[in-house]
Protein backbone atom coordinates (compact mmCIF):
# COMPACT_ATOMS: atom_id res chain seq x y z
CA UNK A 1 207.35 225.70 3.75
CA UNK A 2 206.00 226.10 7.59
CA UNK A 3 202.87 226.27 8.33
CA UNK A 4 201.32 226.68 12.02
CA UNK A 5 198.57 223.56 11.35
CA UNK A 6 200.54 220.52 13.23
CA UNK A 7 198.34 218.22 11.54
CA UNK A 8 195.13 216.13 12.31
CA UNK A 9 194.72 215.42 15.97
CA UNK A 10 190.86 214.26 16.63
CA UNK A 11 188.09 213.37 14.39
CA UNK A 12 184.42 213.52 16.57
CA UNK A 13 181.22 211.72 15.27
CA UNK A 14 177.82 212.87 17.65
CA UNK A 15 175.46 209.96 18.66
CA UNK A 16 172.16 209.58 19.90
CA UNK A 17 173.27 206.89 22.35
CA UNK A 18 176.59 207.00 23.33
CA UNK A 19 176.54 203.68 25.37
CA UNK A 20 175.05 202.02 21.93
CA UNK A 21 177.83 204.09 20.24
CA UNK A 22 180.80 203.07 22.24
CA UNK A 23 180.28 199.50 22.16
CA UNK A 24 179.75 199.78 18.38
CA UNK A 25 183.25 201.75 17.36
CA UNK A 26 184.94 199.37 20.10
CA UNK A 27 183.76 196.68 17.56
CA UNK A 28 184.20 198.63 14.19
CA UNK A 29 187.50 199.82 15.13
CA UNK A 30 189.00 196.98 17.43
CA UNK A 31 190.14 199.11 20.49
CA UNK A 32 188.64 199.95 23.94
CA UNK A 33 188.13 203.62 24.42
CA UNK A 34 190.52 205.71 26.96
CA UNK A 35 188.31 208.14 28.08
CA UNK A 36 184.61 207.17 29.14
CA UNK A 37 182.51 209.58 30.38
CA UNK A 38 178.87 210.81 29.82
CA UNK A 39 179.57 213.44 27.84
CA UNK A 40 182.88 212.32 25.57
CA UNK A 41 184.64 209.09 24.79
CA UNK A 42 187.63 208.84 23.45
CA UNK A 43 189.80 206.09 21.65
CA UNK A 44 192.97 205.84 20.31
CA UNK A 45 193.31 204.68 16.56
CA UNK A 46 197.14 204.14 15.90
CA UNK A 47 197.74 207.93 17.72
CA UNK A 48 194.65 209.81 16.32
CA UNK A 49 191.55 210.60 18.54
CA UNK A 50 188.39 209.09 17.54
CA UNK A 51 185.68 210.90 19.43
CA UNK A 52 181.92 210.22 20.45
CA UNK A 53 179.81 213.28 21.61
CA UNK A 54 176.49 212.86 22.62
CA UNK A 55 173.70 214.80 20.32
CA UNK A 56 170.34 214.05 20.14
CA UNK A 57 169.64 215.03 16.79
CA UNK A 58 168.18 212.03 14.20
CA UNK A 59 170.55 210.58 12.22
CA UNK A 60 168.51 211.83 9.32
CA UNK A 61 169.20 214.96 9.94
CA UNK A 62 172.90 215.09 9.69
CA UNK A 63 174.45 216.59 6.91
CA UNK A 64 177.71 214.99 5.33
CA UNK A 65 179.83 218.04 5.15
CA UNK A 66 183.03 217.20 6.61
CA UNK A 67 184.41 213.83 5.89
CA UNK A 68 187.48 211.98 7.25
CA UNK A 69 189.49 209.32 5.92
CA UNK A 70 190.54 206.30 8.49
CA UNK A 71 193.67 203.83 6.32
CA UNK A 72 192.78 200.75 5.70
CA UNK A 73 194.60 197.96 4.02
CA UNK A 74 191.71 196.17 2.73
CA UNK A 75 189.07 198.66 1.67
CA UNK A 76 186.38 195.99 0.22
CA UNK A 77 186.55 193.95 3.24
CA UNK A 78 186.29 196.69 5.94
CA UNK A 79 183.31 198.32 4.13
CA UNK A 80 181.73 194.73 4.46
CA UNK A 81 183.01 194.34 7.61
CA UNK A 82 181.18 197.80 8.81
CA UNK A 83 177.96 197.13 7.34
CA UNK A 84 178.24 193.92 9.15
CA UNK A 85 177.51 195.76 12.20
CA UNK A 86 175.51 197.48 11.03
CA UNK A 87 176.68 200.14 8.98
CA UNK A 88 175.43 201.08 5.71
CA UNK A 89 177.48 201.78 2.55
CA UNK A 90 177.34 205.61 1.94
CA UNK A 91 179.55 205.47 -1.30
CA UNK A 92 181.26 202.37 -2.64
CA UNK A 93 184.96 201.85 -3.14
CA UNK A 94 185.93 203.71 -6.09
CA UNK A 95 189.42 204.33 -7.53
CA UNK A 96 189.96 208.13 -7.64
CA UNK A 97 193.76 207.86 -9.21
CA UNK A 98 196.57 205.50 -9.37
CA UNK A 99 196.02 202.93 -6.40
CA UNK A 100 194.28 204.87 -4.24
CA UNK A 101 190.58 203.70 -3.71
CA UNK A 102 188.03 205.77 -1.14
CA UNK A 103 184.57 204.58 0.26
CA UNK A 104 182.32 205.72 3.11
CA UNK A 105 180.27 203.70 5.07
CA UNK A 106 177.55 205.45 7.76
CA UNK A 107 177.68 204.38 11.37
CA UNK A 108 173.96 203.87 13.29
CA UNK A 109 173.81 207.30 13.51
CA UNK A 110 174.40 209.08 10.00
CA UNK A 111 178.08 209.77 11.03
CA UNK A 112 179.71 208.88 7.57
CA UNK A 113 183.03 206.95 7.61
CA UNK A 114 185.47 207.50 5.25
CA UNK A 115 188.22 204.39 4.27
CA UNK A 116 191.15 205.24 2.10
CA UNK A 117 193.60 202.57 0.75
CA UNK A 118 196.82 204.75 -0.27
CA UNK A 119 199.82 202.96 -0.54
CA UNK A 120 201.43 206.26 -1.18
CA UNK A 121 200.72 207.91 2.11
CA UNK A 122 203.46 208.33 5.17
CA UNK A 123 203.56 210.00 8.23
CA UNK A 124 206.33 212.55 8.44
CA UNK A 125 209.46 211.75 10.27
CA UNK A 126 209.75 213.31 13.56
């Protein structure tokens, strides 16, 4: 089967403070951004964009409708590790089939994180 979707390419959170925001997904995610400019920054998480826009809408008034699911190998410890600084847990680690577990933690700015351990998942080959 074909299809014309070639697959997730960027995931973009919107901040209040960008400068606040950059320096804390440096730290969350462990990598520098690329791009740096007033109005986008952009990192590279193991080939997939992780983007900050600015917004100045309260983080109260977000609404989680779209979510996004970064791997992780160690689900319990990066939720702890993200509340850490400064996130807060937006639903705990749960097991949702076989050994697949999913959590979300929110940034500073309502943006919710989603963690997946799936020791199923691969990237296609090519």
């Amino acid at each position: 089967m074909t299809t014309p979707m070639l697959g997730l390419r960027t995931a973009i959170y919107k901040v209040s403070d960008l400068a606040a925001a950059k320096d804390w997904y440096a730290e969350a995610f462990g990598v520098a951004p690329y791009f740096d400019e007033a109005f986008y920054v952009g990192f590279n998480i193991a080939g997939y964009e992780l983007g900050l826009m600015p917004d100045p809408m309260p983080a109260g008034g977000k609404a989680d409708n779209v979510l996004t699911y970064w791997g992780v190998e160690d689900i319990d410890g990066e939720v702890a590790r993200l509340c850490g600084l400064g996130g807060t847990v937006h639903a705990a680690p749960a097991n949702v089939g076989g050994e697949i577990v999913v959590a979300s933690v929110a940034d500073p700015w309502g943006n919710v994180i989603g963690l997946i351990y799936n020791p199923e998942f691969s990237l296609p080959e090519g």
